[in-house]
C-alpha atoms as a PDB file:
ATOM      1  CA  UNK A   1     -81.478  75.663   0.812  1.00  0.00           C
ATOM      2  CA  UNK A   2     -79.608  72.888   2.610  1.00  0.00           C
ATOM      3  CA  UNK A   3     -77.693  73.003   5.781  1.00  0.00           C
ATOM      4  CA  UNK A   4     -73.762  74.523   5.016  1.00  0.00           C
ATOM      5  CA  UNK A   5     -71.314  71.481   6.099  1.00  0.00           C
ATOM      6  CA  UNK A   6     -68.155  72.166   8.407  1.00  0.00           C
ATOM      7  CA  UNK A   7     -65.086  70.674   6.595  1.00  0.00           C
ATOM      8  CA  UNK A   8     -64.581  67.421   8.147  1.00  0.00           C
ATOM      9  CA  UNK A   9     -61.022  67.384   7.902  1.00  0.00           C
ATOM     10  CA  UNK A  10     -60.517  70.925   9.960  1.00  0.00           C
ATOM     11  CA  UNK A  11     -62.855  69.456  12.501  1.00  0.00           C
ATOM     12  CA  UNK A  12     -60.264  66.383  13.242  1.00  0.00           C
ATOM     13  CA  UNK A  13     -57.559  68.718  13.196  1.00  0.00           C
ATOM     14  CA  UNK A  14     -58.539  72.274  15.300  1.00  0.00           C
ATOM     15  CA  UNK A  15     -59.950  72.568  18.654  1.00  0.00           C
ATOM     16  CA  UNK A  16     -61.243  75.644  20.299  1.00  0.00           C
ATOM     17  CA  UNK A  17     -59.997  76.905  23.535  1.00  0.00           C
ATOM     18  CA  UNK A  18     -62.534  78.454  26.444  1.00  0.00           C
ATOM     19  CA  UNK A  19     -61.523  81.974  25.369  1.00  0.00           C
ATOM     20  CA  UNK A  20     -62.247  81.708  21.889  1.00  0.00           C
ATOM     21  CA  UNK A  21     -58.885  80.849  20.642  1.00  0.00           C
ATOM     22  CA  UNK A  22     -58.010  78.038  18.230  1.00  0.00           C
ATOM     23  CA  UNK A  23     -55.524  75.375  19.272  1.00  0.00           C
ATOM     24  CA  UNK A  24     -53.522  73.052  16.433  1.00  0.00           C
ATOM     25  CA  UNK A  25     -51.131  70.543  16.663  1.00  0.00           C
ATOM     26  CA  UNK A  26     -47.531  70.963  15.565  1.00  0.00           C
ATOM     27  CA  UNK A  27     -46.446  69.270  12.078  1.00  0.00           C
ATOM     28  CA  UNK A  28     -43.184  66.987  11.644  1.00  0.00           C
ATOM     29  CA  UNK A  29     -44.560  64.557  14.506  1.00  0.00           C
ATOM     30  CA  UNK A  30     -45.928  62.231  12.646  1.00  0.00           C
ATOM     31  CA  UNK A  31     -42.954  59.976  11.461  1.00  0.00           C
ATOM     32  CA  UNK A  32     -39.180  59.270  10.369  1.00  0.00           C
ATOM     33  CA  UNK A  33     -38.744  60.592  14.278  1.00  0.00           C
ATOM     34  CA  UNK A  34     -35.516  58.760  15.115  1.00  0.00           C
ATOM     35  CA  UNK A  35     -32.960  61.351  13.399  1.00  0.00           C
ATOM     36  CA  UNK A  36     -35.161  63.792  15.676  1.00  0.00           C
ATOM     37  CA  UNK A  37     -33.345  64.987  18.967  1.00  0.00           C
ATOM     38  CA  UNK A  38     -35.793  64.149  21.976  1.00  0.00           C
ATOM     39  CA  UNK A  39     -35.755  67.896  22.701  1.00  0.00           C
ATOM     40  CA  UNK A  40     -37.142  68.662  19.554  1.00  0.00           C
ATOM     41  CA  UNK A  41     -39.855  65.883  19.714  1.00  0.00           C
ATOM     42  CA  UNK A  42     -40.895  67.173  23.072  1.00  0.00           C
ATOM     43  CA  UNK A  43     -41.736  70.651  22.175  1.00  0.00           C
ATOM     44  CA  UNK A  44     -43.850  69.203  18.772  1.00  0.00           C
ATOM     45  CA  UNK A  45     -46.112  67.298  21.262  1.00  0.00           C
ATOM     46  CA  UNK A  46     -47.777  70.540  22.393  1.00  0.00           C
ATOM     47  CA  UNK A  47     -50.435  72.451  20.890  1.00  0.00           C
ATOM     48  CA  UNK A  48     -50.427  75.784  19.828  1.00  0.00           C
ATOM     49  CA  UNK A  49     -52.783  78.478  18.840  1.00  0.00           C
ATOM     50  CA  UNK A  50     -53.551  79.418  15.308  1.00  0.00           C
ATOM     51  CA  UNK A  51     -52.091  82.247  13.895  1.00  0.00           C
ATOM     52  CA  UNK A  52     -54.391  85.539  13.219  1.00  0.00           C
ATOM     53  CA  UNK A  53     -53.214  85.448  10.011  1.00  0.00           C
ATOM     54  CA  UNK A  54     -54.872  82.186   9.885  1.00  0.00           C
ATOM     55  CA  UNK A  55     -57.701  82.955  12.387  1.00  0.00           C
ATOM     56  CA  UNK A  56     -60.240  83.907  10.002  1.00  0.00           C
ATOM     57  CA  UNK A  57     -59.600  81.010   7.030  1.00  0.00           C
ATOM     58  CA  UNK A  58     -59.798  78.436  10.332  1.00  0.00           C
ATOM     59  CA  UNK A  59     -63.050  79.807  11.441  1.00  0.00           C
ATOM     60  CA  UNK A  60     -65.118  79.577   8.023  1.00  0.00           C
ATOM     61  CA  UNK A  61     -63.763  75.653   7.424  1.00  0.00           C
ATOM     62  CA  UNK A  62     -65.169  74.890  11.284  1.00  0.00           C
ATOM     63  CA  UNK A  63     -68.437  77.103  10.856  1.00  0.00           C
ATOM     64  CA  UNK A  64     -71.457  74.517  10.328  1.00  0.00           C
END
């Protein structure tokens, strides 16, 4: 049977934290980002963590 493959588009896009957790990057930061106010830009640059919701669809795309 050959080796299961991690999606390689999940692994450019989620990291995991020391405590398990998985961190993602905010959407609407990647362009058209002059009608954005620079308080709103600001608070897209930081990560967040994934959603439990989420948690578990996450985890089987990263699992190799």
């Amino acid at each position: 049977m050959p080796k299961m493959k991690s999606k390689s588009g999940a692994k450019k896009r989620f990291q995991f934290t020391g405590t398990g957790k998985i961190k993602r990057k905010h959407a609407y930061h990647g362009h058209i980002l002059t009608k954005k106010s620079q308080k709103r830009k600001r608070n897209l640059d930081h990560t967040a963590i994934v959603e439990k919701a989420n948690e578990k669809v996450v985890k089987q795309m990263l699992q190799a």
